[in-house]
N, C-alpha and C. Protein backbone atom coordinates (compact mmCIF):
# COMPACT_ATOMS: atom_id res chain seq x y z
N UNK A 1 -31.98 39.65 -32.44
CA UNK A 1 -31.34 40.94 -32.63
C UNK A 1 -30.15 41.03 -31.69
N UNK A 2 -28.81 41.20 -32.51
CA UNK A 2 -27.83 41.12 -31.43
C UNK A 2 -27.69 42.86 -30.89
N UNK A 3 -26.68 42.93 -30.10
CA UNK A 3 -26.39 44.42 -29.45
C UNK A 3 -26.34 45.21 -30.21
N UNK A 4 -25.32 44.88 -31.57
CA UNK A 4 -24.77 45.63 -32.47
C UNK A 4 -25.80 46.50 -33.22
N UNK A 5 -27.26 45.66 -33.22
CA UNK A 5 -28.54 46.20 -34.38
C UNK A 5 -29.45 47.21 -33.22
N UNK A 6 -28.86 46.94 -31.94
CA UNK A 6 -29.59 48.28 -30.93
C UNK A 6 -29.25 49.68 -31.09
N UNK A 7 -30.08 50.36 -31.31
CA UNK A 7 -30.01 51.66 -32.11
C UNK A 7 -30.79 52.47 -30.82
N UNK A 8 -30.43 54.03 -30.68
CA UNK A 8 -31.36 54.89 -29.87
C UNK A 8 -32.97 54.86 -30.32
N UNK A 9 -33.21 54.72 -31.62
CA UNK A 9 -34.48 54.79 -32.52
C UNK A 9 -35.17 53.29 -32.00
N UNK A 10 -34.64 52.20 -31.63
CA UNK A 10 -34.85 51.21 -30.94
C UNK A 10 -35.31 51.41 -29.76
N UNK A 11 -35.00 51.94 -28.70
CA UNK A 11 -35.58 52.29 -27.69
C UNK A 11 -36.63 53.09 -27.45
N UNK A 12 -36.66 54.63 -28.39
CA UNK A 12 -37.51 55.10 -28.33
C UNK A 12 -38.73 54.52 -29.20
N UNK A 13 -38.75 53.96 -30.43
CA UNK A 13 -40.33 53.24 -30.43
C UNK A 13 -40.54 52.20 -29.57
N UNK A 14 -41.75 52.55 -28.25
CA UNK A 14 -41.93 51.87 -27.63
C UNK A 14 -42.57 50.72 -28.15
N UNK A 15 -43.35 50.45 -29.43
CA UNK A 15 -44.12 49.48 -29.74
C UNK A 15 -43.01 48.34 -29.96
N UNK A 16 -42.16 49.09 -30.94
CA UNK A 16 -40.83 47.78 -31.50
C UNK A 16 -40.09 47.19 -30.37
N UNK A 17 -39.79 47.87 -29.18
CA UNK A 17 -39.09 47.97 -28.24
C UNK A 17 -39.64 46.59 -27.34
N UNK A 18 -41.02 46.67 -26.98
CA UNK A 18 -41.72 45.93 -26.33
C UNK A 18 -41.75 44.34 -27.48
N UNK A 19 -41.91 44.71 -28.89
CA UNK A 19 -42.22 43.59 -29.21
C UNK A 19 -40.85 42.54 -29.08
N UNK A 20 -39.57 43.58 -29.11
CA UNK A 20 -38.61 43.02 -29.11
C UNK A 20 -38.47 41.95 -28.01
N UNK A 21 -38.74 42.47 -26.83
CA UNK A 21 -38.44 42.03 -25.85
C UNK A 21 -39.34 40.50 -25.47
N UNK A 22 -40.44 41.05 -26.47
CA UNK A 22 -41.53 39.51 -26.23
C UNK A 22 -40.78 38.91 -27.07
N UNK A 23 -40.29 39.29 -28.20
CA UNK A 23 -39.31 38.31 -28.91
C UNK A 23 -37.97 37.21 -27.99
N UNK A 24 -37.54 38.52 -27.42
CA UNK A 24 -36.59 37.56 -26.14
C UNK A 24 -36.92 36.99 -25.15
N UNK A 25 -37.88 37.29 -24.72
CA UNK A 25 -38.91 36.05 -23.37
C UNK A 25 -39.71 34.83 -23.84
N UNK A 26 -39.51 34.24 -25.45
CA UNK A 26 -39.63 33.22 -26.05
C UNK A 26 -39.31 31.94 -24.97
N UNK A 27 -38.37 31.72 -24.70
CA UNK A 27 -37.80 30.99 -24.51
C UNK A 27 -38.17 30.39 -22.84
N UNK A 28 -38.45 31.87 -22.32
CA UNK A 28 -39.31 31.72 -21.21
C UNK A 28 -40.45 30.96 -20.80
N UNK A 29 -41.05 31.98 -21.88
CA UNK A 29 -42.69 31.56 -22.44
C UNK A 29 -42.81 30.16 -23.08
N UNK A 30 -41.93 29.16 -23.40
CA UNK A 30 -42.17 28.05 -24.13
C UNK A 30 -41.04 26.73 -22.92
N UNK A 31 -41.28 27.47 -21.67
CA UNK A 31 -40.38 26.97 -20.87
C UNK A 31 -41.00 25.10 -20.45
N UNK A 32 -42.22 25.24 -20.04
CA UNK A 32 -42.46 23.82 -19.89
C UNK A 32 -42.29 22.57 -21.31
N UNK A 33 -42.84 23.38 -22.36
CA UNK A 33 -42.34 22.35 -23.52
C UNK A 33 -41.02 22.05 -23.62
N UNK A 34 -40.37 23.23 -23.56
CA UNK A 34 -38.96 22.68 -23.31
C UNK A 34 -38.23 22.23 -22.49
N UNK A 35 -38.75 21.46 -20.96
CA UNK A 35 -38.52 21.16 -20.14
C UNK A 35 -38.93 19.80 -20.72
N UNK A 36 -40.19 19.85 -20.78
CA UNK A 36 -40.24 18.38 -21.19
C UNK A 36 -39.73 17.66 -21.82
N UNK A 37 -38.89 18.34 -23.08
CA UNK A 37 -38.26 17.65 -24.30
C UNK A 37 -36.61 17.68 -23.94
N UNK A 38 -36.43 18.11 -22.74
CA UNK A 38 -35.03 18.18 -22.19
C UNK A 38 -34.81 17.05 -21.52
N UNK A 39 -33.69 16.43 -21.15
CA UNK A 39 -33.66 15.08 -20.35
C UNK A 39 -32.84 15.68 -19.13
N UNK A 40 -34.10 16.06 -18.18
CA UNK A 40 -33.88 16.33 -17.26
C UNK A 40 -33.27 15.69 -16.21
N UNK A 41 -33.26 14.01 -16.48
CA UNK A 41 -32.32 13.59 -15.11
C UNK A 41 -30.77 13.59 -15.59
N UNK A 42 -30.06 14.37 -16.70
CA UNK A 42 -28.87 14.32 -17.31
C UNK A 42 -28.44 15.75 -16.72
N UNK A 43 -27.19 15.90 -16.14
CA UNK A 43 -26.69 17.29 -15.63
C UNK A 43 -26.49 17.93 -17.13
N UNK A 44 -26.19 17.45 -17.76
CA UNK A 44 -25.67 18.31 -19.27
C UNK A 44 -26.78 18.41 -19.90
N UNK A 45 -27.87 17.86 -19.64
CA UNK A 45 -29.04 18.23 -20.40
C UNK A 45 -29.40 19.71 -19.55
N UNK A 46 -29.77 19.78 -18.30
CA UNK A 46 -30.21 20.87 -18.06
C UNK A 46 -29.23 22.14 -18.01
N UNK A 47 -28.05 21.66 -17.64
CA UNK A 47 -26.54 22.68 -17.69
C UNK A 47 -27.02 23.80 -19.35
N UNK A 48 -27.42 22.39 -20.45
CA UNK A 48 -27.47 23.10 -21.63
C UNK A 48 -28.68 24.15 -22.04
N UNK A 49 -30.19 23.54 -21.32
CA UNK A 49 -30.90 24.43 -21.48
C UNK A 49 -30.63 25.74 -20.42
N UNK A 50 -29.79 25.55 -19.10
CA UNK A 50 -29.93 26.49 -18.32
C UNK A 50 -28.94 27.71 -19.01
N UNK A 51 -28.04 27.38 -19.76
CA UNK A 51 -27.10 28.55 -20.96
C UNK A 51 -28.47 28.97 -21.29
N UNK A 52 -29.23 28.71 -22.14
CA UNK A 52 -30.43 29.40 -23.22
C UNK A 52 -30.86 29.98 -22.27
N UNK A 53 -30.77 29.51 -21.33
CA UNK A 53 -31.99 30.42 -20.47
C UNK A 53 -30.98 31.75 -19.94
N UNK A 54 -30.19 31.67 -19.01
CA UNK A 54 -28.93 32.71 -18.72
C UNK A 54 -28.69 33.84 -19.96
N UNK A 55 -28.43 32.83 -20.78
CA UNK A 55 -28.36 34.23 -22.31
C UNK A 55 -29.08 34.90 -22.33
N UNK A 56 -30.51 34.61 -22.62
CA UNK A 56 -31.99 35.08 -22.68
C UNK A 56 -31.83 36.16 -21.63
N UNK A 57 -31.75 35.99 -20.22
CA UNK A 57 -32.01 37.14 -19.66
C UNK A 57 -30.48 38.07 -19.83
N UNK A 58 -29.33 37.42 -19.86
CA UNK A 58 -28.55 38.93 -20.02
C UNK A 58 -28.73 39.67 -21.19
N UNK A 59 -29.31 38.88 -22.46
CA UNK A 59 -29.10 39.68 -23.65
C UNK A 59 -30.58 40.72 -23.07
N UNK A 60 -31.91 40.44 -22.38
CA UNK A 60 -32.96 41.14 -22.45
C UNK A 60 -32.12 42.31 -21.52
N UNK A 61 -31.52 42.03 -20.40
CA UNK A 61 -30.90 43.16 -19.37
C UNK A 61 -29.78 43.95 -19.72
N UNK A 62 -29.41 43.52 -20.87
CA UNK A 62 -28.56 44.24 -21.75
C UNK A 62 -28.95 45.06 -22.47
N UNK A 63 -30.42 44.92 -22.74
CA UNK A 63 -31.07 45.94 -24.11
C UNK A 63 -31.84 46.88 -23.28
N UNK A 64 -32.12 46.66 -21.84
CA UNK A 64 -33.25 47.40 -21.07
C UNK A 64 -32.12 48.51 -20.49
N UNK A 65 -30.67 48.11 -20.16
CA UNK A 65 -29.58 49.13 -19.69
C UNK A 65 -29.42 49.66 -20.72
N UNK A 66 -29.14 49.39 -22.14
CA UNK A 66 -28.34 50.25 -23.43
C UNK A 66 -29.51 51.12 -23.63
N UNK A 67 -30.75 50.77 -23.49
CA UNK A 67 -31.73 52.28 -23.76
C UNK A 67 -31.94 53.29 -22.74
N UNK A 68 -31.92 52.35 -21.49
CA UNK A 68 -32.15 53.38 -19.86
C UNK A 68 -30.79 54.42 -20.30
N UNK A 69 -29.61 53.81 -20.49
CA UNK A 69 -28.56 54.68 -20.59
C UNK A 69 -28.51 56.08 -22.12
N UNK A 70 -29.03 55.34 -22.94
CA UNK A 70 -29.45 56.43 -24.36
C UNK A 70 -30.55 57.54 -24.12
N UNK A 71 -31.25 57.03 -22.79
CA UNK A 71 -32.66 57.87 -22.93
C UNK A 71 -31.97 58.71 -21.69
N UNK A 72 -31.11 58.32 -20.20
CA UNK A 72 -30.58 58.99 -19.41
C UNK A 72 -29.78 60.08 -20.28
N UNK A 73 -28.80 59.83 -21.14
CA UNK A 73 -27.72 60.83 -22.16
C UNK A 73 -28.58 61.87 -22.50
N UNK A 74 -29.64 61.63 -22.97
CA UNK A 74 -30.91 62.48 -24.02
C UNK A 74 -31.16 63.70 -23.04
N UNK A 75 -31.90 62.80 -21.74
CA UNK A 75 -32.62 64.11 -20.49
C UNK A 75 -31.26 64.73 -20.04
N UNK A 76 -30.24 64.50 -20.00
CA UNK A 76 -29.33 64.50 -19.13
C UNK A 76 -28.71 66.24 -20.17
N UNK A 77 -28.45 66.13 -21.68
CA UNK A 77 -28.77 66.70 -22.66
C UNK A 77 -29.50 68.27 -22.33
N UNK A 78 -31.00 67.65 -22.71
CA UNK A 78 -32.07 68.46 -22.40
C UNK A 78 -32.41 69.26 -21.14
N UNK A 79 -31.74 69.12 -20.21
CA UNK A 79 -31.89 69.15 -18.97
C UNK A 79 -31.10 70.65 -18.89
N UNK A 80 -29.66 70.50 -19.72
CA UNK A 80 -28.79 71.23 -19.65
C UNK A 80 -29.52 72.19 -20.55
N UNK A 81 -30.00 71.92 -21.62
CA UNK A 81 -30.65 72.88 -22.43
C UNK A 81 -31.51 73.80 -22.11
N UNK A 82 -32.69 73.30 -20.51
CA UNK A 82 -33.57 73.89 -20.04
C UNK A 82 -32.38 74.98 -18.98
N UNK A 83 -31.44 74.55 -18.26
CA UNK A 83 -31.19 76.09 -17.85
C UNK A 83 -30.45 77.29 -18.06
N UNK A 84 -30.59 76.84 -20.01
CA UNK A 84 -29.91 77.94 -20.41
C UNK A 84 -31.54 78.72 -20.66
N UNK A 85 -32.62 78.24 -21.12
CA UNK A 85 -33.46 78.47 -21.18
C UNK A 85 -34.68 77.73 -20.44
N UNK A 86 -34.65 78.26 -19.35
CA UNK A 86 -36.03 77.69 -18.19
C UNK A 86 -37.58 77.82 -18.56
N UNK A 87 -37.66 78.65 -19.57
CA UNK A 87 -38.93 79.03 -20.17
C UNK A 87 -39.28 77.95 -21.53
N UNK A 88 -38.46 77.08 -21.79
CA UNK A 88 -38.63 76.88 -22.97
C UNK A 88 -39.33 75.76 -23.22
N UNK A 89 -40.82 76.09 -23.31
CA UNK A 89 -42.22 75.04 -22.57
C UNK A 89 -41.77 73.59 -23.90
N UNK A 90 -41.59 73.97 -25.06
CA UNK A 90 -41.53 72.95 -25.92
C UNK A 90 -40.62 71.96 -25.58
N UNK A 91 -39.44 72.31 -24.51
CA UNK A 91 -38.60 71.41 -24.60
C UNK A 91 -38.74 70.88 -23.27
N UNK A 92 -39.62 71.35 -22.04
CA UNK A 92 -40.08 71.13 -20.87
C UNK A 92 -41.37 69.54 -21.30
N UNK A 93 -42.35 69.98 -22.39
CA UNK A 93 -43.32 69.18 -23.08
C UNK A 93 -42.39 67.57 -23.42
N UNK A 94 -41.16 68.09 -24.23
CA UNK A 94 -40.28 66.66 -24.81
C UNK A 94 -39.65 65.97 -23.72
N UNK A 95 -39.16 67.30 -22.37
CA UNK A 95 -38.62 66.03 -21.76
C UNK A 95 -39.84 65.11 -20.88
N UNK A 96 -40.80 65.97 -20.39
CA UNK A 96 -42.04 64.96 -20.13
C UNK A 96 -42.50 63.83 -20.72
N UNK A 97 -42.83 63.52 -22.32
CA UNK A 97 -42.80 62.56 -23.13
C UNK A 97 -41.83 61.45 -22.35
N UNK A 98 -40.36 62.39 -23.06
CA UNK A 98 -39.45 61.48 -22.67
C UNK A 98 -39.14 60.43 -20.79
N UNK A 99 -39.38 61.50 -20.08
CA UNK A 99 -39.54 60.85 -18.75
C UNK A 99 -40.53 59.54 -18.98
N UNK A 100 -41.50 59.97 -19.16
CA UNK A 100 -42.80 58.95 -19.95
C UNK A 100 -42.37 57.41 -20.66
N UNK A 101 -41.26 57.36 -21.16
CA UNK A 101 -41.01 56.63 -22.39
C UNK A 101 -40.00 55.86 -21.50
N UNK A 102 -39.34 56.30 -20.81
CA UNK A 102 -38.03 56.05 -19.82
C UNK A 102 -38.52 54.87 -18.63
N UNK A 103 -39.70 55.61 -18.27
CA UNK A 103 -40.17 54.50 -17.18
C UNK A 103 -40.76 53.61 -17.74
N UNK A 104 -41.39 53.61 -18.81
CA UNK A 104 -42.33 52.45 -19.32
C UNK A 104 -40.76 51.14 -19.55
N UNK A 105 -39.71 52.14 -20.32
CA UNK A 105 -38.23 51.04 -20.51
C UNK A 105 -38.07 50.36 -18.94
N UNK A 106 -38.13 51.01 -18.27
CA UNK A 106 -37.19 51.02 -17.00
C UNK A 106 -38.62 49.96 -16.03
N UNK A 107 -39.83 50.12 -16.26
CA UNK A 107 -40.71 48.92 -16.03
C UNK A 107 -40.22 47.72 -16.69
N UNK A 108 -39.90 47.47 -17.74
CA UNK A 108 -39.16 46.16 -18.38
C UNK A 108 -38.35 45.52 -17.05
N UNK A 109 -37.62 46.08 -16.57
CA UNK A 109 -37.03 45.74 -15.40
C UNK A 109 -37.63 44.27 -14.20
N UNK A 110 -38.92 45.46 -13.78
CA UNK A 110 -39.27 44.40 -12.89
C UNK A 110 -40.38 43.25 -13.70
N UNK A 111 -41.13 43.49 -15.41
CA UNK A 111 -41.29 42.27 -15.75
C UNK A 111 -40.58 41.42 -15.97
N UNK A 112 -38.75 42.08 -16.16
CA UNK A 112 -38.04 40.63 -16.13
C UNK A 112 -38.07 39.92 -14.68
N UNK A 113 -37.80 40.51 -13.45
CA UNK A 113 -38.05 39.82 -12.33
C UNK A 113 -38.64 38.73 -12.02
N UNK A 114 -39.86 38.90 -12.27
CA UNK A 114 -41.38 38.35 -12.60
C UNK A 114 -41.08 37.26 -13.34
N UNK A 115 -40.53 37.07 -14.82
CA UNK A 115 -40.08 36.12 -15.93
C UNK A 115 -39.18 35.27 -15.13
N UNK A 116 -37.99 35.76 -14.88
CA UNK A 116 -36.59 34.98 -14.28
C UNK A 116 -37.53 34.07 -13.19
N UNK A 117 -38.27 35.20 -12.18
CA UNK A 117 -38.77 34.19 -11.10
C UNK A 117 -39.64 32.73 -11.58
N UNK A 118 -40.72 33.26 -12.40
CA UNK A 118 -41.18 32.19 -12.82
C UNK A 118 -40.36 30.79 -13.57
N UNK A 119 -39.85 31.59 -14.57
CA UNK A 119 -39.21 30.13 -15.48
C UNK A 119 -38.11 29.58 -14.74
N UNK A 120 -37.41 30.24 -13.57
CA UNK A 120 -36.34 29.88 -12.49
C UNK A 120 -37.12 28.59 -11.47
N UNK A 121 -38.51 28.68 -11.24
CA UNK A 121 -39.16 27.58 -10.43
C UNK A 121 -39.41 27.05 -11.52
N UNK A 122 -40.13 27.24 -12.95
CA UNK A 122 -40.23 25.35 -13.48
C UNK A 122 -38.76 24.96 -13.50
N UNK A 123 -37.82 25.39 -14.23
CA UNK A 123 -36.77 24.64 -14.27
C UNK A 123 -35.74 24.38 -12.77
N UNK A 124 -35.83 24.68 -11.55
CA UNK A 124 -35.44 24.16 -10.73
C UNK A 124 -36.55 22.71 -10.10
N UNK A 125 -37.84 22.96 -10.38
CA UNK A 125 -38.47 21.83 -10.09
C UNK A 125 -38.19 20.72 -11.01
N UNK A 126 -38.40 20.90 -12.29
CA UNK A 126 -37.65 20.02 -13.27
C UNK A 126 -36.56 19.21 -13.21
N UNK A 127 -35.26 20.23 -13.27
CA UNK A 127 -33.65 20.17 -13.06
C UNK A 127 -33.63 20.18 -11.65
N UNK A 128 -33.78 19.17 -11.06
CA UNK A 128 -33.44 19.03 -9.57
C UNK A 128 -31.94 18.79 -9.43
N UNK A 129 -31.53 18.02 -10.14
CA UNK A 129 -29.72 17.68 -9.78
C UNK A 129 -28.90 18.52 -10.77
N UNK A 130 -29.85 19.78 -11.15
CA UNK A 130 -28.72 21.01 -11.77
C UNK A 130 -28.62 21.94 -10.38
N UNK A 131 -27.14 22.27 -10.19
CA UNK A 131 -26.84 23.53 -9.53
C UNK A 131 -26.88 24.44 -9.96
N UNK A 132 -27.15 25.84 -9.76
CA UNK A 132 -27.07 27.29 -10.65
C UNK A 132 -25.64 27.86 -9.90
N UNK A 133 -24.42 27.96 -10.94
CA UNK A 133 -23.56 28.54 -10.36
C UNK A 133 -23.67 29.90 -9.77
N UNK A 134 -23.13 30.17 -8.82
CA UNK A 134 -22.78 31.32 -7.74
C UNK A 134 -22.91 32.55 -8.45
N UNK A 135 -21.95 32.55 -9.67
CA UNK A 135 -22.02 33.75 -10.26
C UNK A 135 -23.27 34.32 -10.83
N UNK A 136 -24.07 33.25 -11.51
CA UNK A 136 -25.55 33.15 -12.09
C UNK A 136 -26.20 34.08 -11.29
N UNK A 137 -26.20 33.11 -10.04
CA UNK A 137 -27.16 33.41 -9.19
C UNK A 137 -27.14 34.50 -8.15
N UNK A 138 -25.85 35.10 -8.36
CA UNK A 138 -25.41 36.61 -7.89
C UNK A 138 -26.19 37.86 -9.04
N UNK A 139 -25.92 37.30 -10.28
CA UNK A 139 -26.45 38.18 -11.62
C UNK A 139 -28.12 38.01 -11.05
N UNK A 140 -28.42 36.98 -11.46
CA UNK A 140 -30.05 36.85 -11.33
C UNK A 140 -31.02 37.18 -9.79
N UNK A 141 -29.86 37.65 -8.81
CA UNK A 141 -30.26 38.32 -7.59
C UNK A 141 -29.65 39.92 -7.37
N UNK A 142 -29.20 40.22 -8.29
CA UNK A 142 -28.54 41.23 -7.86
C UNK A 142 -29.97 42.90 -7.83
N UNK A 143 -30.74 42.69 -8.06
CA UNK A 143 -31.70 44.08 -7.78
C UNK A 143 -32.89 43.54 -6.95
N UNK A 144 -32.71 42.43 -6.45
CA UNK A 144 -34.19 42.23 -5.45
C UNK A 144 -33.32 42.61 -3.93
């Protein structure tokens, strides 16, 4: 699923949302087979799986910001709505849901952590004579 097919209705079903995302940690998840079938003592062999892998997490950190930011717009919205009306329990009820729905997105976060860390040690134990460029490795450190 590229950016273009990310929809607000995407974020908020959490079921599709989540499966999506197991859809994009494929690659993660199938990391030692594909280590093995990589010719790891070749710099261009691992250079090439380490792209699949780099994509993989910006396209997942791309879809976990485009909803944090659709679901921030929404409360941000509603928020304004509550102090024209402070009483107005139904819409006090939605933004609760919604807070609800926001963190479960915004947990995606640190299971990518978790992912990057892991599939980052098989393939550096693997790819020993791959370097991870600077910039990579500024992206893939930048919230710890």
């Amino acid at each position: 699923m590229s950016k273009a097919n990310l929809s607000p209705s995407t974020c908020y079903n959490l079921s599709f949302f989540k499966e999506m995302m197991k859809e994009y940690r494929k690659v993660d998840d199938n990391i030692m087979l594909r280590m093995n079938t990589t010719d790891t003592h070749s710099e261009a062999g691992c250079a090439e799986f380490f792209k699949q892998l780099a994509e993989a997490y910006q396209k997942r950190e791309d879809t976990v910001n485009y909803c944090l930011k659709v679901m921030d717009e929404e409360l941000d919205r509603k928020n304004k709505k509550l102090e024209d009306d402070p009483y107005d329990n139904n819409l006090k009820d939605a933004m609760y849901t919604e807070e609800s729905k926001r963190r479960m997105v915004s947990n995606e976060l640190m299971v990518e952590d978790i992912v990057r860390q892991r599939s980052l040690q098989v393939f550096r134990s693997k790819c020993r004579i791959f370097d991870v460029p600077q910039d990579i490795e500024d992206f893939l450190n930048k919230r710890r």
